[in-house]
Protein backbone atom coordinates (compact mmCIF):
# COMPACT_ATOMS: atom_id res chain seq x y z
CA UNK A 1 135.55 100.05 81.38
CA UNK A 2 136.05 100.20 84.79
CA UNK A 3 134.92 98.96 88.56
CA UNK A 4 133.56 102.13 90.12
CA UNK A 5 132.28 104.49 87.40
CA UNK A 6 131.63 107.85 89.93
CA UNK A 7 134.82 107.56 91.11
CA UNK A 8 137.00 107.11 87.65
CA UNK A 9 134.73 110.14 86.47
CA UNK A 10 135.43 112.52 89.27
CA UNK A 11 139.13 111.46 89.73
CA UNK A 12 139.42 112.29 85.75
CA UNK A 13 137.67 115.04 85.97
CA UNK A 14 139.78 116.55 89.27
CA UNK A 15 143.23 115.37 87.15
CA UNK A 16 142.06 117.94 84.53
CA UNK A 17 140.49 115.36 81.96
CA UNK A 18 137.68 116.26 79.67
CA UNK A 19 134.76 114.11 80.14
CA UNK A 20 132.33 113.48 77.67
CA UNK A 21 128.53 112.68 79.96
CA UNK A 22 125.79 111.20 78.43
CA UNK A 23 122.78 113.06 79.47
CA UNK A 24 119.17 113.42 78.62
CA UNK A 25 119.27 115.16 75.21
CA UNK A 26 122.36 114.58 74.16
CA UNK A 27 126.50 114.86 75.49
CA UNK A 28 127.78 117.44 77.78
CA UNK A 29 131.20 117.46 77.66
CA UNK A 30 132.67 118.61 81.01
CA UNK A 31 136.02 119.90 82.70
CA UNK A 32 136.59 121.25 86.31
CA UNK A 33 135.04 125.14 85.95
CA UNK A 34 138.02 126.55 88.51
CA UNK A 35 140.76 124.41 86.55
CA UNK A 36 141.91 127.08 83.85
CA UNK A 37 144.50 124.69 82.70
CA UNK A 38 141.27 121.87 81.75
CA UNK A 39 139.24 125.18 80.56
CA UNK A 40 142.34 125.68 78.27
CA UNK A 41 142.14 122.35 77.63
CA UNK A 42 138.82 121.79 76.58
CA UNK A 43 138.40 124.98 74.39
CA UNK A 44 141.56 124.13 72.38
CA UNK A 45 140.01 120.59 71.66
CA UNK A 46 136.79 121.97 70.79
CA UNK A 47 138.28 124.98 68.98
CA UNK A 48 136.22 126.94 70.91
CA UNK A 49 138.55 130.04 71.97
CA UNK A 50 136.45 132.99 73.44
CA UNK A 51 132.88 131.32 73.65
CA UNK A 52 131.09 131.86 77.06
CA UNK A 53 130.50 128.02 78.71
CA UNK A 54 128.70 127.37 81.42
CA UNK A 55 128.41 125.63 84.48
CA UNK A 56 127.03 123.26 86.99
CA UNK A 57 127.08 123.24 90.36
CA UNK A 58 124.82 121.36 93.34
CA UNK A 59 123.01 123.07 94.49
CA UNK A 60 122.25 126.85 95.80
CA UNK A 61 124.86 127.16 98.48
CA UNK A 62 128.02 127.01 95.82
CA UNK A 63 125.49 129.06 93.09
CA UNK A 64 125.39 132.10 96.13
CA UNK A 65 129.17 131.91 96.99
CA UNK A 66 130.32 131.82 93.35
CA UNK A 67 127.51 134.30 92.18
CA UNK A 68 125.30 136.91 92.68
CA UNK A 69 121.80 135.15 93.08
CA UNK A 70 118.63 136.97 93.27
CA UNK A 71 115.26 135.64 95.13
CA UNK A 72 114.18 135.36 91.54
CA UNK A 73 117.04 133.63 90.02
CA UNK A 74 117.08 131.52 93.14
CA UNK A 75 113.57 129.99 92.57
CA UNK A 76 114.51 130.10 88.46
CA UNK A 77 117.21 127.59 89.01
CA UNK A 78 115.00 125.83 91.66
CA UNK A 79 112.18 125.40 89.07
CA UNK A 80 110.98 121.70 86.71
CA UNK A 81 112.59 123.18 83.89
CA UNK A 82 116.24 123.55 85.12
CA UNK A 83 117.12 126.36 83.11
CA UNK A 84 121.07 128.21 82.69
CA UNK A 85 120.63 131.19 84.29
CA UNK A 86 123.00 133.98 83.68
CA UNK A 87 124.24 135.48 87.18
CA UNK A 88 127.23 137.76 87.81
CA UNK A 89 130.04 135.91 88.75
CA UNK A 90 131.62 137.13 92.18
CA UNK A 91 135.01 138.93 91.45
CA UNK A 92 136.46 136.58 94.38
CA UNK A 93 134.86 133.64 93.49
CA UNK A 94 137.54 130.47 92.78
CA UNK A 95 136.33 129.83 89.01
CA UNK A 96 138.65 129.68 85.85
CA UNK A 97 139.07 133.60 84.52
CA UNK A 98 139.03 132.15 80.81
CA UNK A 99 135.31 130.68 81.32
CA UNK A 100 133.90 133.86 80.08
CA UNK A 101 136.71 135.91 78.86
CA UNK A 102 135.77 139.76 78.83
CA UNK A 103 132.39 138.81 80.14
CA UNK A 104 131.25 139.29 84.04
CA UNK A 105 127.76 137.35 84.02
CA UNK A 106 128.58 133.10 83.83
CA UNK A 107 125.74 130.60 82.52
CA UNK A 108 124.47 128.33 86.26
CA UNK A 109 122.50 125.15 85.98
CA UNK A 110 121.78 123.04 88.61
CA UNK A 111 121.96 118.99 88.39
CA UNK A 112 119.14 117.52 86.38
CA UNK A 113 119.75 113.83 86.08
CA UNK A 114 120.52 111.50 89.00
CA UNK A 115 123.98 110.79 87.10
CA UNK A 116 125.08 114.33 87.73
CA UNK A 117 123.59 114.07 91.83
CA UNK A 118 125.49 111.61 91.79
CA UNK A 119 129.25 112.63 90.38
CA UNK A 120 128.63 116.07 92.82
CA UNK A 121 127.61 113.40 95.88
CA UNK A 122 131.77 112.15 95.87
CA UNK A 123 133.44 114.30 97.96
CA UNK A 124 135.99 114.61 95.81
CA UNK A 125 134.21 115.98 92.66
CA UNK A 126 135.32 119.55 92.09
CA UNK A 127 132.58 122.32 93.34
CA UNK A 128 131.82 123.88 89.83
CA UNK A 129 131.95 121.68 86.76
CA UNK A 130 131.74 123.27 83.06
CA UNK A 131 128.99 121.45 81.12
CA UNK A 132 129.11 122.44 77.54
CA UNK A 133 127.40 120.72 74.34
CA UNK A 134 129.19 117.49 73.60
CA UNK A 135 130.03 118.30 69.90
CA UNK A 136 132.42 119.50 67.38
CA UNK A 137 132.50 122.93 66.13
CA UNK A 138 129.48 123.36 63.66
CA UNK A 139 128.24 119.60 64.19
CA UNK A 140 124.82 118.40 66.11
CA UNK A 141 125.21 117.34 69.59
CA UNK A 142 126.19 113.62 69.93
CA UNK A 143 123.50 111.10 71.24
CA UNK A 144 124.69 107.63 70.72
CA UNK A 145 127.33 106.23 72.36
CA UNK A 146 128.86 105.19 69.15
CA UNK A 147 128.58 108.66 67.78
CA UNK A 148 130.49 109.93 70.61
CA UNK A 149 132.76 107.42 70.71
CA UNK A 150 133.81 108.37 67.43
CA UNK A 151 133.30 111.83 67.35
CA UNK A 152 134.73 113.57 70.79
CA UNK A 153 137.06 111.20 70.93
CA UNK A 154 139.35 113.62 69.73
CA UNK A 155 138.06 115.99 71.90
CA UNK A 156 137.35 113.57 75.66
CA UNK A 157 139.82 112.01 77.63
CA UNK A 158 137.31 109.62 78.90
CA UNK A 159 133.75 109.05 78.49
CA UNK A 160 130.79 108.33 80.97
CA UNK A 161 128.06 106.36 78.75
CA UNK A 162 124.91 104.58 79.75
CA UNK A 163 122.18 102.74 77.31
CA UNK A 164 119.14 105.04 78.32
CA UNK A 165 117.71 106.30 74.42
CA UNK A 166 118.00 109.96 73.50
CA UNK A 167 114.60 110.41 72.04
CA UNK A 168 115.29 114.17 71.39
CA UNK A 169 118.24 116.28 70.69
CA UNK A 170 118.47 119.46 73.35
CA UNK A 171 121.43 121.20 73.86
């Protein structure tokens, strides 16, 4: 528990914690994307050594100077359905080298829940976050709070929860 939720989050998450976010369909769980110590981090935790994870960003401004973006892709990420789009990452762009080891084309989404406009609206929230399922190795994707609590909690340093129902799974 704490006073100001945003800012706990995004100070965590800009110390290098792993935070576990409750979202629509389930937890993401989330490190800075240009940290490659919290990359390291998280895919130790998760035993999750070589897997591509994605990220989130804003909006299009940081997707263009981190990526290659297309018309097409542009209006993709734009559209209702939010959807990870692959896009080749810019060989100058600032992001972790072990998000996609041996891989040049990174997984974008764009914010899709006011709590993620909101942790990117602090100025100090890091430009590119990593938003990967919130689950063990070979387990669903956690969507109580008590679930989480008990099962990342080997795996988050702290956890961003709210009481809105998870009526289905979607990772």
């Amino acid at each position: 528990p704490c006073d100001d939720i945003i800012n706990t989050a995004v100070a965590a998450l800009s110390s290098g914690a792993v935070l576990a976010i409750r979202g629509l369909g389930g937890f993401h769980l989330c490190v800075d994307a240009c940290s490659k110590s919290a990359v390291e981090t998280l895919r130790k935790r998760k035993s999750r050594p070589a897997k591509a994870l994605a990220i989130m960003v804003t909006d299009l401004n940081p997707a263009r100077s981190l990526c290659s973006l297309s018309s097409a892709e542009e209006k993709l990420l734009l559209s209702p359905a939010h959807p990870i789009i692959l896009l080749e990452a810019k060989e100058d762009a600032p992001l972790a080298p072990n998000l996609a080891p041996g891989i040049s084309d990174i997984g974008v989404m764009l914010p899709y829940t006011p709590l993620h406009h909101l942790l990117f609206r602090n100025p100090a929230c890091p430009a590119a976050l990593v938003m990967t399922s919130g689950n063990s190795s070979g387990e669903p994707i956690c969507t109580g709070n008590d679930d989480a609590l008990c099962k990342l909690s080997n795996i988050a340093d702290y956890f961003l929860l709210h009481n809105r129902e998870i009526v289905t799974r979607v990772d």
